[in-house]
Protein backbone atom coordinates (compact mmCIF):
# COMPACT_ATOMS: atom_id res chain seq x y z
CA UNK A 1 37.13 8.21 -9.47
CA UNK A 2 34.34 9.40 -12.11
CA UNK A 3 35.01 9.47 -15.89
CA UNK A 4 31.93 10.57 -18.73
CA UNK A 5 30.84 8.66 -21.42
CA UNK A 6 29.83 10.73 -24.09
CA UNK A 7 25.97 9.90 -25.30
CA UNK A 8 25.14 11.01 -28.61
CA UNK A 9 21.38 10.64 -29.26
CA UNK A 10 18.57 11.42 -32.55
CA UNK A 11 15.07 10.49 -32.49
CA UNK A 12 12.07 11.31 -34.23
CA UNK A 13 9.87 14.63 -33.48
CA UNK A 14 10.68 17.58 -32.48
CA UNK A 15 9.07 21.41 -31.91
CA UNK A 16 7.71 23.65 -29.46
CA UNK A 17 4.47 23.59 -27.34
CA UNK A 18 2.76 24.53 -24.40
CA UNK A 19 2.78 22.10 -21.27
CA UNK A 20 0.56 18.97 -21.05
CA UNK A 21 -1.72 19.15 -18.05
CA UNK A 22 0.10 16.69 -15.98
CA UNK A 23 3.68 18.57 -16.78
CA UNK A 24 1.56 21.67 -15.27
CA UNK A 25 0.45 19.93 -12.41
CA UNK A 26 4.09 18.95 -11.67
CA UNK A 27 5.38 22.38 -12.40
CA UNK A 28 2.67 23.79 -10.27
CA UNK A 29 4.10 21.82 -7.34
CA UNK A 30 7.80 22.60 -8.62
CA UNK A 31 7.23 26.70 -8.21
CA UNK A 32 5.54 26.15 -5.07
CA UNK A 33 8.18 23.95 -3.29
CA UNK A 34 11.10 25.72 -4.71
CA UNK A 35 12.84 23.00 -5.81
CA UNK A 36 12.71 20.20 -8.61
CA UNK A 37 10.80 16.96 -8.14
CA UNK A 38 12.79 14.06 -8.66
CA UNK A 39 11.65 10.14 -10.06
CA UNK A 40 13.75 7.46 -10.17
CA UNK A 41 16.76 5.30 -7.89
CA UNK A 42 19.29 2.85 -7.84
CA UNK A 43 19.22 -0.25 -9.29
CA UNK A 44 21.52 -3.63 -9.20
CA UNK A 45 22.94 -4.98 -12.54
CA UNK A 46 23.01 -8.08 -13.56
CA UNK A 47 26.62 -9.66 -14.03
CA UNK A 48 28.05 -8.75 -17.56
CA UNK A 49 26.24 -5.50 -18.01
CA UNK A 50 29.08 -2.99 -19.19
CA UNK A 51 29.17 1.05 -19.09
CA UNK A 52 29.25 1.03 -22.52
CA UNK A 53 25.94 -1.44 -22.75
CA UNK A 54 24.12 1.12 -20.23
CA UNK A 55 25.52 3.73 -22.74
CA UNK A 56 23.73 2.27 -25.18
CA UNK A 57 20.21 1.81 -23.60
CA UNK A 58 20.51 5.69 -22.38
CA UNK A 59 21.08 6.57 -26.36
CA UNK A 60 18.19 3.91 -26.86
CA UNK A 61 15.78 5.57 -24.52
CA UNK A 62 15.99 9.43 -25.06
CA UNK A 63 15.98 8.70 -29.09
CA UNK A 64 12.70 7.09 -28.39
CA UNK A 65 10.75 9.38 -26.08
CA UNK A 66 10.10 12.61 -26.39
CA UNK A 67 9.58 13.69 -22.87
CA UNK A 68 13.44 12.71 -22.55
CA UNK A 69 14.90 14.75 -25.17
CA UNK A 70 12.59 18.22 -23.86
CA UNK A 71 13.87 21.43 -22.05
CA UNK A 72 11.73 24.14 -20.94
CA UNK A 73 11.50 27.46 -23.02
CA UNK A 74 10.05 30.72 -20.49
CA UNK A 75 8.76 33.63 -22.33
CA UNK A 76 8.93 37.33 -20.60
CA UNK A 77 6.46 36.64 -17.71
CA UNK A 78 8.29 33.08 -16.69
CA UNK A 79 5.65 30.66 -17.87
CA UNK A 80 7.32 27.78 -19.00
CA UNK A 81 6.42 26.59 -22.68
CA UNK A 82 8.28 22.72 -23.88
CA UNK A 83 10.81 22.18 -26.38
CA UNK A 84 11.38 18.69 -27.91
CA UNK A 85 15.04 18.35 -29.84
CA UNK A 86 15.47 15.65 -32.76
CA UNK A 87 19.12 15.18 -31.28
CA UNK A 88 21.83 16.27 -28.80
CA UNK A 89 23.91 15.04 -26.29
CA UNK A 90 24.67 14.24 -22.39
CA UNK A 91 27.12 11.97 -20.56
CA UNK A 92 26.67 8.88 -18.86
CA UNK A 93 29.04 9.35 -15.50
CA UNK A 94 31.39 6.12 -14.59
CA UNK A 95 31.91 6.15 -11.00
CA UNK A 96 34.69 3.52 -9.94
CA UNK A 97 33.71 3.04 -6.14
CA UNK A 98 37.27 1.29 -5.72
CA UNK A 99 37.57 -0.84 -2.42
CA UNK A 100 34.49 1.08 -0.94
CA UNK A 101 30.85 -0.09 -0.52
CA UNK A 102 29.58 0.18 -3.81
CA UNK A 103 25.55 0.60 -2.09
CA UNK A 104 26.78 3.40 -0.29
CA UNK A 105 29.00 5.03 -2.96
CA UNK A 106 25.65 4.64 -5.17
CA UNK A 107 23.26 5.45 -2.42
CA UNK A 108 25.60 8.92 -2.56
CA UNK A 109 25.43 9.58 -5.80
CA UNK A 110 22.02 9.43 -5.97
CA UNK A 111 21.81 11.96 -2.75
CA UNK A 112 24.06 13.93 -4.66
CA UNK A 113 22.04 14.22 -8.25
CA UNK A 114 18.63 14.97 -6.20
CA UNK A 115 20.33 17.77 -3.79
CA UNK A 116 20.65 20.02 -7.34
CA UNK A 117 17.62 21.41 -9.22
CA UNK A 118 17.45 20.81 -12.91
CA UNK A 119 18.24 23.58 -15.10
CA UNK A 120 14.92 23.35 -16.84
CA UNK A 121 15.97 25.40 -19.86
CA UNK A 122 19.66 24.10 -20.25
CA UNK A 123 20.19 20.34 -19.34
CA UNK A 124 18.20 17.08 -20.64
CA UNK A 125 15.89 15.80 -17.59
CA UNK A 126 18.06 12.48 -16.88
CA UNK A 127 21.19 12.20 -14.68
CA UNK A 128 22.35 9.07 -14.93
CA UNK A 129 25.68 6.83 -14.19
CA UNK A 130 27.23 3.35 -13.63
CA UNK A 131 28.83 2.72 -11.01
CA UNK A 132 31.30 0.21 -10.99
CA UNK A 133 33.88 -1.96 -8.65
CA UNK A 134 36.33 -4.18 -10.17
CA UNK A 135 34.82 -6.08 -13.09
CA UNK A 136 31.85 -4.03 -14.24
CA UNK A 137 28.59 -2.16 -13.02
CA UNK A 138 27.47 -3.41 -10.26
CA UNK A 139 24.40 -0.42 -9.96
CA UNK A 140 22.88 2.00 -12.37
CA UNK A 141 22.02 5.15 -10.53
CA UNK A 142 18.99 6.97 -12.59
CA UNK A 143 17.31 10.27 -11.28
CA UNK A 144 14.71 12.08 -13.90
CA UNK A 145 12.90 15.55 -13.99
CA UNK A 146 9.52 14.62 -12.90
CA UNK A 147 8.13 16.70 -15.50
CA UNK A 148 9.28 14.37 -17.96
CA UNK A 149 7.79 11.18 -16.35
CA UNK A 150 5.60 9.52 -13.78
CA UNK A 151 5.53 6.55 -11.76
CA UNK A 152 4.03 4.45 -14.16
CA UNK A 153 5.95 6.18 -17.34
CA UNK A 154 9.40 4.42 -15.47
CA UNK A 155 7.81 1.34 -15.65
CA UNK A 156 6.68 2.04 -19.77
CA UNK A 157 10.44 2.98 -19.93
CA UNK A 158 11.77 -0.27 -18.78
CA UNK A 159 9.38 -2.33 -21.02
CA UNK A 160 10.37 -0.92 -24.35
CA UNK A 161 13.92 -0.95 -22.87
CA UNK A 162 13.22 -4.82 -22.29
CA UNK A 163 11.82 -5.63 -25.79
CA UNK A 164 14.38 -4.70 -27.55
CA UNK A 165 15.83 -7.67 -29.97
CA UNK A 166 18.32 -9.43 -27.51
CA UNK A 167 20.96 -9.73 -30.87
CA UNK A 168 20.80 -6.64 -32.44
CA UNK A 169 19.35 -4.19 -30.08
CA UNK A 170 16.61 -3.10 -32.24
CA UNK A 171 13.11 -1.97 -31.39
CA UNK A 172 10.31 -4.10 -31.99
CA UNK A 173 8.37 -1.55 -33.71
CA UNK A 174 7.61 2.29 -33.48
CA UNK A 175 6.34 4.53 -30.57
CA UNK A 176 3.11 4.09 -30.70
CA UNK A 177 2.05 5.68 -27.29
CA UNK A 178 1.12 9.16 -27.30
CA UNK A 179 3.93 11.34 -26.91
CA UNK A 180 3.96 14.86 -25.18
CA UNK A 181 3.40 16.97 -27.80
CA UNK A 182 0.91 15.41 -29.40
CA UNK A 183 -0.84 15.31 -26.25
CA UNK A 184 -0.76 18.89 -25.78
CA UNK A 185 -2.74 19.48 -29.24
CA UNK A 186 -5.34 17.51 -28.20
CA UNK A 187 -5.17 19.22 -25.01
CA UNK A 188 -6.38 22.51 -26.79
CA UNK A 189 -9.37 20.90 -28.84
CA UNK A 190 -12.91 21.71 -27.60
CA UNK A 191 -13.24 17.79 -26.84
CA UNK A 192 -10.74 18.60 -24.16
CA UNK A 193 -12.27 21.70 -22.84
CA UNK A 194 -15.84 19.65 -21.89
CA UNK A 195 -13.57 17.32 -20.39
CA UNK A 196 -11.97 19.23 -17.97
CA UNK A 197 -15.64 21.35 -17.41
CA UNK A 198 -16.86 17.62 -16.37
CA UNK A 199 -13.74 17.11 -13.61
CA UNK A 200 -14.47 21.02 -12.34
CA UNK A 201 -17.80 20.59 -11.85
CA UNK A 202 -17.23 17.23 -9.51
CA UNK A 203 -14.67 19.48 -7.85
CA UNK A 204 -17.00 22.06 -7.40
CA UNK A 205 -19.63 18.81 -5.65
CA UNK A 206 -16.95 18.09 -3.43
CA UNK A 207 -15.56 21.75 -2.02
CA UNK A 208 -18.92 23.23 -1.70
CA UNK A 209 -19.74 20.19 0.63
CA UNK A 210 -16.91 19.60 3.11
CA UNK A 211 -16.13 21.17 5.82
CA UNK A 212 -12.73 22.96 5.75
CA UNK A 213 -10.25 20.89 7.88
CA UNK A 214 -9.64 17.38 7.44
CA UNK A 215 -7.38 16.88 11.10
CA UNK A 216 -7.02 18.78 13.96
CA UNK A 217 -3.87 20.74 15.17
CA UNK A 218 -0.91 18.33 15.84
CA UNK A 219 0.36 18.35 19.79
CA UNK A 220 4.08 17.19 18.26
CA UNK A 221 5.12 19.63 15.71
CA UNK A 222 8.72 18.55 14.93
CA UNK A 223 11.51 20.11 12.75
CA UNK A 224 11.78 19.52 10.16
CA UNK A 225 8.23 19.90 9.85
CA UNK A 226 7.17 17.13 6.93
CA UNK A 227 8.15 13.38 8.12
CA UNK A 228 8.31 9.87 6.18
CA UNK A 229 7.33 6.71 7.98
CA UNK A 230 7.29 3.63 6.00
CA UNK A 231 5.47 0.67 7.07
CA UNK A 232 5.90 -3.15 5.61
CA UNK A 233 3.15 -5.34 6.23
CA UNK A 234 2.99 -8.94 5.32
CA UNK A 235 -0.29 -9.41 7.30
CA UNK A 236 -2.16 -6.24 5.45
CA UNK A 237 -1.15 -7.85 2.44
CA UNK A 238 -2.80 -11.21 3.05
CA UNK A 239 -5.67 -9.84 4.61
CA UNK A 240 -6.51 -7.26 1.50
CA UNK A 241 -5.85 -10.71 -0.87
CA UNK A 242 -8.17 -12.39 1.25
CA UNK A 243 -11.07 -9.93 1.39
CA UNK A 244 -11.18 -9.19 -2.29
CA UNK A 245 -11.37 -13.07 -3.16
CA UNK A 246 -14.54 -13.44 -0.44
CA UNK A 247 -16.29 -9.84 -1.87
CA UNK A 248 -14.93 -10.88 -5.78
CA UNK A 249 -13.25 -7.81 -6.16
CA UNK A 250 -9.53 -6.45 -6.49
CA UNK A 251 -7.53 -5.43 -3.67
CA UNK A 252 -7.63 -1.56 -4.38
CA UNK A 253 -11.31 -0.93 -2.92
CA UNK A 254 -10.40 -3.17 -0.20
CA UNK A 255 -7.53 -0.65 0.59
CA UNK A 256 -9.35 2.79 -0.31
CA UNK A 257 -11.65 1.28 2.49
CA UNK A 258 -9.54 0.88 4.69
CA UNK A 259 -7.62 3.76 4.74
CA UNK A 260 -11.06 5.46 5.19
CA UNK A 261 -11.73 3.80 8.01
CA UNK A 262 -8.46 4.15 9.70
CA UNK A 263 -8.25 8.03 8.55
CA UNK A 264 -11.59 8.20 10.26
CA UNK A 265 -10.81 6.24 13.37
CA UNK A 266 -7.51 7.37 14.41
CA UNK A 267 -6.07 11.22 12.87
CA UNK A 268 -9.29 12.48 10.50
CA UNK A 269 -12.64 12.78 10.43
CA UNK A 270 -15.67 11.07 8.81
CA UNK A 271 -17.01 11.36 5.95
CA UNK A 272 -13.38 10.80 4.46
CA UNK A 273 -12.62 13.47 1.90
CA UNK A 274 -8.99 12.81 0.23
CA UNK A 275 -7.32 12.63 -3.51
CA UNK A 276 -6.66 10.13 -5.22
CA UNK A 277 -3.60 10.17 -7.69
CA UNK A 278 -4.88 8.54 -11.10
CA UNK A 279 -2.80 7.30 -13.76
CA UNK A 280 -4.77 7.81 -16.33
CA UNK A 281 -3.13 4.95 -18.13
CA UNK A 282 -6.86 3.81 -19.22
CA UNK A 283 -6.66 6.45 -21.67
CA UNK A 284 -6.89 5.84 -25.34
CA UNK A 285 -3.38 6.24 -26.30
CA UNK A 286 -1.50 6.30 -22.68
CA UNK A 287 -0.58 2.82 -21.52
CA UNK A 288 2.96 2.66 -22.92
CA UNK A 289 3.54 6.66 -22.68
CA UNK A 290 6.99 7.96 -21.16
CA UNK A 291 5.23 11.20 -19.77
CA UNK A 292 3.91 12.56 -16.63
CA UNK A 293 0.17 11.90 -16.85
CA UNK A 294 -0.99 11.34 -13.54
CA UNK A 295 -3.24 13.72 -12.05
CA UNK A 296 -5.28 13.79 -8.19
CA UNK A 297 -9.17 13.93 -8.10
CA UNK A 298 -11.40 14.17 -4.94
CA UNK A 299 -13.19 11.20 -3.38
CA UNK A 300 -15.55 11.82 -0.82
CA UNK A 301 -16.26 8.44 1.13
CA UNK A 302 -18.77 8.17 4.46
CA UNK A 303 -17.74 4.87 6.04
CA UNK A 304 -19.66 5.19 9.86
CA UNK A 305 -22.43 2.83 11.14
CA UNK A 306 -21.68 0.26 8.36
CA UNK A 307 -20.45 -2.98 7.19
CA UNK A 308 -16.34 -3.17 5.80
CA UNK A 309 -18.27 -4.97 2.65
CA UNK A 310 -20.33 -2.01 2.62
CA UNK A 311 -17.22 0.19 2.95
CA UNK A 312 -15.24 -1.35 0.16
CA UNK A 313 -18.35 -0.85 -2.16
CA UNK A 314 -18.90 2.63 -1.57
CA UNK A 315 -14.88 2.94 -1.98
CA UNK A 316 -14.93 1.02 -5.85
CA UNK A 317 -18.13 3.37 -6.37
CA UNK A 318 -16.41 6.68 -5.70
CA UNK A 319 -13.22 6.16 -7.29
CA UNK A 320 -14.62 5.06 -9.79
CA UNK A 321 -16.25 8.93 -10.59
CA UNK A 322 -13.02 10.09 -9.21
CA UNK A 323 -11.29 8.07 -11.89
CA UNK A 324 -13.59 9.35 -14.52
CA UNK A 325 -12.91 13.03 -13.74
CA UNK A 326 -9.11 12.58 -13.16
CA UNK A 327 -8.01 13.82 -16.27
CA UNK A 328 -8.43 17.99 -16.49
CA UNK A 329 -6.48 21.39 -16.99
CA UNK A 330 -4.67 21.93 -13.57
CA UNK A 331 -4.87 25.72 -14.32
CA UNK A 332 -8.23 25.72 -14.04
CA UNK A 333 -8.77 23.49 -11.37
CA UNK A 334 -6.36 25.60 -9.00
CA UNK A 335 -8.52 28.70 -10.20
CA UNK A 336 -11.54 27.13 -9.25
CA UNK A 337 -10.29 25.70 -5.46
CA UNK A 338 -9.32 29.75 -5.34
CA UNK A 339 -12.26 30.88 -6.07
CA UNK A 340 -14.13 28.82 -3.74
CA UNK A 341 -11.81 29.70 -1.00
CA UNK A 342 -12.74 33.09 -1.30
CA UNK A 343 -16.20 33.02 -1.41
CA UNK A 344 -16.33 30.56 1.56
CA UNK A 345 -13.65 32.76 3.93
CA UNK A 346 -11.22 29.85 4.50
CA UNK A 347 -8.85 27.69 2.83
CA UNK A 348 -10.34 23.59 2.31
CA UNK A 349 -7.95 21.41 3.10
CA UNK A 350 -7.73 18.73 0.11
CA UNK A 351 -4.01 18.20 0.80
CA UNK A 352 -4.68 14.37 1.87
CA UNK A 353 -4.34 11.54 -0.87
CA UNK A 354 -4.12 8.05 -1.72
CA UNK A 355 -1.72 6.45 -4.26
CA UNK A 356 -2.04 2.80 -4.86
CA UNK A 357 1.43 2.88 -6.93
CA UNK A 358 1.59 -1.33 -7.29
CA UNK A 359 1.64 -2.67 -10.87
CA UNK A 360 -1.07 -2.59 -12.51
CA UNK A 361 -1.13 -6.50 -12.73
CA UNK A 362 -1.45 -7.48 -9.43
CA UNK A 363 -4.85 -8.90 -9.38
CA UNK A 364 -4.66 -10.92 -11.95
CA UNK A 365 -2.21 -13.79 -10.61
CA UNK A 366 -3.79 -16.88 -9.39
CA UNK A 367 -3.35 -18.06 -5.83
CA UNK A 368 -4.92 -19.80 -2.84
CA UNK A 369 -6.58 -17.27 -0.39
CA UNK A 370 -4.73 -16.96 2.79
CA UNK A 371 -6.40 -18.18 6.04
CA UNK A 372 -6.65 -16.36 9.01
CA UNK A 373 -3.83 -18.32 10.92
CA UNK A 374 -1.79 -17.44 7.87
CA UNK A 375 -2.75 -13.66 8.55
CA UNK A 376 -2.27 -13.48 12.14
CA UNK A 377 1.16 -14.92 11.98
CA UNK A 378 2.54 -12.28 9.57
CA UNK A 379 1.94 -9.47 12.19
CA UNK A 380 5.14 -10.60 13.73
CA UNK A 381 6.53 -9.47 10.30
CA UNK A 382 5.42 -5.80 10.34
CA UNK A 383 8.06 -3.20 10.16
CA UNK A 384 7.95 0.39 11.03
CA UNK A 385 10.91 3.04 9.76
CA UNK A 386 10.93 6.26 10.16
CA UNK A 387 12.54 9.08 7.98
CA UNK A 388 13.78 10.81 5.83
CA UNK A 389 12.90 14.49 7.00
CA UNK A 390 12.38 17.82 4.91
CA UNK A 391 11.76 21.34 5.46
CA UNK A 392 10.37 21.36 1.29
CA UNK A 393 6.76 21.82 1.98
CA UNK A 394 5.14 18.83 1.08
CA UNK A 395 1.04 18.01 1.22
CA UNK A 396 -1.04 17.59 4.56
CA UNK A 397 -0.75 13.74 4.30
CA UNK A 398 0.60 11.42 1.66
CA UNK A 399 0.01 7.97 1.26
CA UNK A 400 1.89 5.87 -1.22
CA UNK A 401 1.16 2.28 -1.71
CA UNK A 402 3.76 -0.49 -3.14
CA UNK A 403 4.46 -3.76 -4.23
CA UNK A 404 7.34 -5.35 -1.09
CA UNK A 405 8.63 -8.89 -1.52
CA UNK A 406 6.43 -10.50 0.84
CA UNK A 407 4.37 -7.47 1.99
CA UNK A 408 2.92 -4.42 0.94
CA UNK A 409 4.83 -1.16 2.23
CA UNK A 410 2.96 1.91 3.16
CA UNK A 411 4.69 5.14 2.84
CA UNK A 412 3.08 8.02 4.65
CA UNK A 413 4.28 11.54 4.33
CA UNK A 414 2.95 13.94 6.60
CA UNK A 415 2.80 17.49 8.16
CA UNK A 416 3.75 17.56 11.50
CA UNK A 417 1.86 20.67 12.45
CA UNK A 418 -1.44 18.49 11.85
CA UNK A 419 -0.70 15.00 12.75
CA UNK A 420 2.33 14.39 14.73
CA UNK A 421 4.86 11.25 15.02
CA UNK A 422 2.24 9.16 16.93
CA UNK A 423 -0.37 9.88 14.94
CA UNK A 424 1.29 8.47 11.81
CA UNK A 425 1.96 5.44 13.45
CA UNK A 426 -1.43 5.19 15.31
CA UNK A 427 -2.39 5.24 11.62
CA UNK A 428 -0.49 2.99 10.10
CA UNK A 429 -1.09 0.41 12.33
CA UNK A 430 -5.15 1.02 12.12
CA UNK A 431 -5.17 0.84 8.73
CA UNK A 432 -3.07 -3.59 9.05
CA UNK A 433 -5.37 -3.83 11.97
CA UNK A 434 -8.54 -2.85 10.09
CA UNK A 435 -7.77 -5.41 7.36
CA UNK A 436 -6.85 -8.05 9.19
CA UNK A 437 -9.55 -7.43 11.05
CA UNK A 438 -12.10 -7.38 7.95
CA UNK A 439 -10.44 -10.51 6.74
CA UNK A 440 -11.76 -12.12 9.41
CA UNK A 441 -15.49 -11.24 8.82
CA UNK A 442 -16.49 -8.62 6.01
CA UNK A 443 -19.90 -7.95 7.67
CA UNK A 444 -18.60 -6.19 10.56
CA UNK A 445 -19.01 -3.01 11.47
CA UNK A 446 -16.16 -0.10 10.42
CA UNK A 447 -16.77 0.99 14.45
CA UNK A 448 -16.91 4.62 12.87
CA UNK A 449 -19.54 6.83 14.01
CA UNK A 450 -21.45 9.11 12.52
């Protein structure tokens, strides 16, 4: 049984727009898929929670941020403009899962909310509901448009959700984060224009030196064609802990390394030429923003015929210009890898990337350095699942990387027509074995040849 809660909401700001540049790169992606892109999950509630409290915080939220509270306005051609609202409202949906399994009756619901595409124009980009057995909610079930948030814009959600005053409910202050709109002015300034010139002409660097293809053709096409394996490794995440304490760095060189050297040593080819998803969270302004700002810039990394130390150096020393030119008009950039295309006679494949998705704080806790015997016996630990499946086209070859309790989990999504079922896991078992390995002894060689 499923009842609605109304949700009345107001909030501050309000007026129409064009896009931001990381809503365009997500609508981009959106058009060419066919179908919406979707952010968020399930989540257990503590005891005492009520419908009415997550009510409350769903009111609290879309007041707040703009990005929640935003439709889509399409003019006679169908490009999409952004409306913010001061106010309106949406339902919060009270799902009573009865005597069934409440995971599964949530698990459902979410299934259900991401198998229909937002109506960009016409509904507020959050579904959300409690669902409930017995007493009270046992899970919240949350599923945004992915044009009005990112990754890290979920997590900026739940800490102004979080520091509220416990007694009244209150905020601690005003949004101070830059909110979409206002980012979309400043997105039109000259300032913003030599910006994005600066990330073009690093794209330009890196298309007009790579050759085309970044993998072969795959011997085990499968349907359908794009497939998820997710690996959880314990060991990979001891051995990345221990090789940034010996080379005084943090662990996300250490794994830009070595998924270099594992692309280059198992399903690609060397030098290593792959996105990497940015953030941009450094920004002036874009910490504590609930908005999509993340945005993919090239890194080009040659890791044969030297040391792993060498490897993670060259690694902090290209993302670092890739995180510096990370921040652009999408347009543009699309017209550009066009352009290039044409004059060259084939398409460049820059459909590979890495996403180191972990909190942001995960270097800075203190803790002993794991030994090698510590290392080795977490292999036992590793954990390979495969799935889900989709015929939505999806990029060449995904990585995400996330925080696991105990681990860190690896989720690779990949084309099928390029690197088959055994390639992904020949993959994702180079890239534990190349860290565990490097634990060992930074100065040895990546084995990659030139």
């Amino acid at each position: 049984m499923a009842n609605q809660i109304p949700v009345q909401f107001h909030g501050e700001g309000s007026g129409v727009g064009p896009l931001t540049w990381g809503q365009r790169g997500v609508w981009r992606a959106i058009v060419r898929q066919g179908s919406s892109e979707f952010m968020g999950g399930v989540f257990p509630m503590p005891d005492g929670i009520t419908a009415e409290d997550l009510a409350d915080a769903l009111r609290y939220i879309i007041g707040r941020h703009q990005s929640l509270r935003t439709r889509l306005v399409f003019d006679q051609t169908g490009d999409p403009s952004q409306r913010v609202f001061e106010s309106g409202e949406l339902s919060l949906e009270v799902v009573d899962a009865g005597d069934d399994d409440v995971t599964k009756v949530a698990e459902d619901l979410r299934r259900r909310y991401e198998s229909v595409d937002f109506n960009y124009a016409d509904e507020w980009p959050v579904r959300m509901a409690a669902v409930r057995q017995r007493v009270g909610p046992v899970y919240l079930v949350a599923v945004y448009n992915h044009l009005a948030v990112d990754a890290h814009a979920l997590l900026a959600l739940v800490d102004d959700l979080f520091s509220r005053d416990p007694v009244t409910g209150a905020p601690v202050g005003p949004v101070t984060a830059m909110q979409p709109l206002e980012q979309a002015r400043l997105q039109q300034l000259p300032s913003a224009q030599r910006q994005t010139d600066g990330a073009l002409r690093h794209w330009e660097r890196v298309l007009r030196s790579v050759p085309a293809q970044r993998f072969g053709e795959s011997n085990d096409e499968r349907d359908p064609r794009w497939w998820d394996a997710t690996y959880f490794s314990p060991a990979a995440y001891l051995a990345m802990r221990s090789i940034a304490a010996s080379l005084g760095t943090d662990t996300s060189p250490v794994l830009l390394a070595g998924f270099a050297v594992a692309m280059a040593s198992t399903v690609g080819r060397n030098p290593v030429v792959l996105q990497i998803a940015v953030s941009n969270r450094f920004r002036p302004g874009f910490a504590a923003s609930v908005s999509p700002l993340a945005q993919a810039s090239p890194c080009y990394l040659d890791v044969a015929d030297i040391t792993f130390a060498e490897a993670v150096t060259r690694a902090y020393r290209a993302a670092m210009t890739t995180y510096l030119h990370s921040y652009y008009d999408p347009v543009q950039r699309f017209n550009l890898t066009e352009a290039i295309n044409e004059e060259r006679g084939e398409v460049i494949d820059v459909q590979c990337y890495f996403n180191d998705r972990r909190d942001a704080a995960r270097d800075q806790s203190p803790g002993d350095v794991p030994t090698t015997a510590e290392i080795e016996a977490a292999l036992s630990k590793s954990k390979l699942t495969w799935g889900p499946y989709t015929a939505v086209p999806e990029p060449t070859f995904y990585l995400d990387i996330d925080d696991a309790d105990g681990g860190v989990e690896f989720q690779l999504t990949v084309d099928t027509h390029y690197v088959g079922p055994p390639g992904m896991e020949a993959f994702v078992r180079a890239l534990e074995t190349v860290l565990v390995e490097a634990a060992k002894d930074t100065s040895k060689p990546t084995g990659v040849r030139a």
